[in-house]
C-alpha atoms as a PDB file:
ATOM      1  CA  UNK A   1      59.781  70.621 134.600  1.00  0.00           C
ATOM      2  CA  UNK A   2      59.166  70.216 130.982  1.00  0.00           C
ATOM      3  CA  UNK A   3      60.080  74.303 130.664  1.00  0.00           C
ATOM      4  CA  UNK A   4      63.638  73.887 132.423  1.00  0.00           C
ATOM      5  CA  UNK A   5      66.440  74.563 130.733  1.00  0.00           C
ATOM      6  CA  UNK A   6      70.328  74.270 131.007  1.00  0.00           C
ATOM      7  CA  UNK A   7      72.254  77.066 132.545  1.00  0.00           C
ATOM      8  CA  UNK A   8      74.916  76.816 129.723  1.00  0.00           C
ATOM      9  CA  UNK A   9      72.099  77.083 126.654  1.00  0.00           C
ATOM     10  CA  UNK A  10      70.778  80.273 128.956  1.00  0.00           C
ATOM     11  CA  UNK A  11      73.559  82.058 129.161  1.00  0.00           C
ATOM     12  CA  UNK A  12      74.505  81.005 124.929  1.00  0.00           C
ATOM     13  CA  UNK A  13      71.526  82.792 124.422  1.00  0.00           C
ATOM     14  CA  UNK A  14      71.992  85.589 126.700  1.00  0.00           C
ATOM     15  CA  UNK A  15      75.711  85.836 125.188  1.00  0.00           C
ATOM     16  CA  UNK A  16      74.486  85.896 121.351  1.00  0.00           C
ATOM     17  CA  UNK A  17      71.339  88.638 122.238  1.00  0.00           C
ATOM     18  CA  UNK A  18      73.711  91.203 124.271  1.00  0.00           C
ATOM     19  CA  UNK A  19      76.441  90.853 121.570  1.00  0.00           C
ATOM     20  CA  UNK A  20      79.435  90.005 124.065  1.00  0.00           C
ATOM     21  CA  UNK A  21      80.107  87.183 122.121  1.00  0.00           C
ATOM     22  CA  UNK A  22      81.297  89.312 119.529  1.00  0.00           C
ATOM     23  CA  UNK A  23      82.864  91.886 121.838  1.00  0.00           C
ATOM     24  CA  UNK A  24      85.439  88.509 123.294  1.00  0.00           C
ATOM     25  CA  UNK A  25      85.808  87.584 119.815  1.00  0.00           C
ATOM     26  CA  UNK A  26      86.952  91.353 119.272  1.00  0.00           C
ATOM     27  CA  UNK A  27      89.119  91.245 122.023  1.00  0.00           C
ATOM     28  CA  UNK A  28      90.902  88.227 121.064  1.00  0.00           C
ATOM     29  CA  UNK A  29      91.420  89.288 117.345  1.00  0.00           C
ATOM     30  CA  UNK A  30      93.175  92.688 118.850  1.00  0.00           C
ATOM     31  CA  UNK A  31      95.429  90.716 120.892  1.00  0.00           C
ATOM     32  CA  UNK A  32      96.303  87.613 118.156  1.00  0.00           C
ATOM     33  CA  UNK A  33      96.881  91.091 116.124  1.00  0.00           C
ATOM     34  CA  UNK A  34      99.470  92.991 119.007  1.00  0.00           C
ATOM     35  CA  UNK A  35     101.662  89.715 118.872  1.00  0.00           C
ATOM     36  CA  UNK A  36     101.391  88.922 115.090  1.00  0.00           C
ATOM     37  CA  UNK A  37     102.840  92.565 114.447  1.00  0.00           C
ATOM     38  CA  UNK A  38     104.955  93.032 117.564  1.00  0.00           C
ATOM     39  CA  UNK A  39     104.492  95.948 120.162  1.00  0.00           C
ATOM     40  CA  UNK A  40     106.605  98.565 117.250  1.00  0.00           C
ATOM     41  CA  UNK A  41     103.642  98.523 114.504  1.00  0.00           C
ATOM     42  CA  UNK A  42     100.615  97.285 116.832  1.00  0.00           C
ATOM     43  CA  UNK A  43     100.278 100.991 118.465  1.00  0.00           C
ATOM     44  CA  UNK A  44     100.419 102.229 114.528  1.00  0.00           C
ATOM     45  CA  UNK A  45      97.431 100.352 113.187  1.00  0.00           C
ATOM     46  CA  UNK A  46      94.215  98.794 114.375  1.00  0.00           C
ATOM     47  CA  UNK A  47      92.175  95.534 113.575  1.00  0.00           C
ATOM     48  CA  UNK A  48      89.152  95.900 111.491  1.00  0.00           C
ATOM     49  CA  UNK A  49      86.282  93.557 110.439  1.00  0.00           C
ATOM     50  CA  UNK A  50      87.006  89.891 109.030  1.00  0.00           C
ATOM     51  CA  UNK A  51      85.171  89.797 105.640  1.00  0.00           C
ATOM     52  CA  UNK A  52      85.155  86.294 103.940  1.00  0.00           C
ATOM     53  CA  UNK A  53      88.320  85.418 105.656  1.00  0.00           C
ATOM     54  CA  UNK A  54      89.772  89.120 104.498  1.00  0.00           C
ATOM     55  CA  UNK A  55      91.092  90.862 107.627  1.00  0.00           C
ATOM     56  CA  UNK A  56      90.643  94.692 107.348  1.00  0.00           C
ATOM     57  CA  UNK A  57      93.515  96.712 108.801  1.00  0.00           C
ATOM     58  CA  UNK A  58      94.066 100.428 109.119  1.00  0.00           C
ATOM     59  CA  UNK A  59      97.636 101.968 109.493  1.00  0.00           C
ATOM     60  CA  UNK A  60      98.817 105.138 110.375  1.00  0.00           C
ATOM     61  CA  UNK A  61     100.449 106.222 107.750  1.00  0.00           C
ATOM     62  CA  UNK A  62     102.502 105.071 104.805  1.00  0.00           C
ATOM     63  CA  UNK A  63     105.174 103.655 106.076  1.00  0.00           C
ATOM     64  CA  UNK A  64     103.310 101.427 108.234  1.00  0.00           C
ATOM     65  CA  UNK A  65     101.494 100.061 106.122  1.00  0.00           C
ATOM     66  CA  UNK A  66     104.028  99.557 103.732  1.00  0.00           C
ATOM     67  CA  UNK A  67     105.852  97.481 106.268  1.00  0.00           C
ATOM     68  CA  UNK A  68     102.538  95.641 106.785  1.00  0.00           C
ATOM     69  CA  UNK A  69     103.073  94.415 103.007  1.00  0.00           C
ATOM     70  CA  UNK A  70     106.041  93.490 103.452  1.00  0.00           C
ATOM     71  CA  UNK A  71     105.378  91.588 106.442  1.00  0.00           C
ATOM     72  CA  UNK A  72     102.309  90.585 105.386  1.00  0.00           C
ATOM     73  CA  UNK A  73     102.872  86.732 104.880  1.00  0.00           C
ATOM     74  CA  UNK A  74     104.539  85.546 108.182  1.00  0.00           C
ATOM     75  CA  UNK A  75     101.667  87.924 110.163  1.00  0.00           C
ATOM     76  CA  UNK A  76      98.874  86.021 108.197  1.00  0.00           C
ATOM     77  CA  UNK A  77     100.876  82.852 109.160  1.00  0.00           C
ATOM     78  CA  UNK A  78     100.598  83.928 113.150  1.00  0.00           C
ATOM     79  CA  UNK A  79      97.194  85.106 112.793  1.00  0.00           C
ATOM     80  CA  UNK A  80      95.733  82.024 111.054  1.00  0.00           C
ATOM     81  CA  UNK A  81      97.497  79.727 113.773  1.00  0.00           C
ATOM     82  CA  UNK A  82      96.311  81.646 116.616  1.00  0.00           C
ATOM     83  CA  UNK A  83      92.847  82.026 115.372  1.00  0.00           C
ATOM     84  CA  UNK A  84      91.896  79.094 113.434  1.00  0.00           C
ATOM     85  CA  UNK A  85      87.956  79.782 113.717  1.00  0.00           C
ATOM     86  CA  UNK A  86      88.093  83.091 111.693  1.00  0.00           C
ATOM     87  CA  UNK A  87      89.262  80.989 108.521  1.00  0.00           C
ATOM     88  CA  UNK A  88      91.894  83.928 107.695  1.00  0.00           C
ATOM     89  CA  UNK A  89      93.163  83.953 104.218  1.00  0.00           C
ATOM     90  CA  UNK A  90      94.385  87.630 103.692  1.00  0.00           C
ATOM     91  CA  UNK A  91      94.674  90.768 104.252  1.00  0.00           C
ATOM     92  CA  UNK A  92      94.057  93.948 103.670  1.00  0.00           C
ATOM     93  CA  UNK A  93      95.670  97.147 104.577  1.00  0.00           C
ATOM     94  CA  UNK A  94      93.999 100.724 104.351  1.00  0.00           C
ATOM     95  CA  UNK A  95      95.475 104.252 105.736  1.00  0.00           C
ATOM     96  CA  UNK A  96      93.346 105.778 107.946  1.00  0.00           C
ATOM     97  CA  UNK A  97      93.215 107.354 112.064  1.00  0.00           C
ATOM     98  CA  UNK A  98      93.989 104.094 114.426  1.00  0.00           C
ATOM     99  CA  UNK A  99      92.240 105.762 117.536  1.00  0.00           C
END
């Protein structure tokens, strides 16, 4: 069977076509996020994109993300250890609607 092929490269491919690769990845980022900030400012912002190892993050409103700043190196610090593959070096806070 010169045309058979592992299950496991199959299902890689399947994964990387459908996009639900990026959907766990997603998922995981939101939740390394919830415990970085703790369960008072994770319902007052929401995870964006990772550009060039910038995370993108919206708050609610000023205060928010003013106490992302201040916060801002011991939640990179948790982020970057529970997500080593993302290569996090910063990031970046925006004010904007979190649902």
């Amino acid at each position: 069977m010169a045309d058979a092929r592992r299950l496991a490269d199959v299902l890689s491919e399947l994964h990387a076509r459908r996009g639900y690769s990026r959907f766990k990845e997603t998922e995981s980022l939101d939740e390394a996020w919830a415990t970085a900030v703790g369960p008072r400012l994770a319902p007052l912002t929401r995870v964006g994109a990772v550009r060039r190892g910038v995370l993108e993050v919206t708050a609610a409103d000023s205060a928010s993300a003013q106490e992302l700043q201040f916060q801002k190196e011991p939640i990179l610090a948790k982020l970057i250890a529970a997500l080593p593959d993302h290569k996090l070096r910063d990031l970046r806070c925006r004010i904007g609607p979190v649902k």
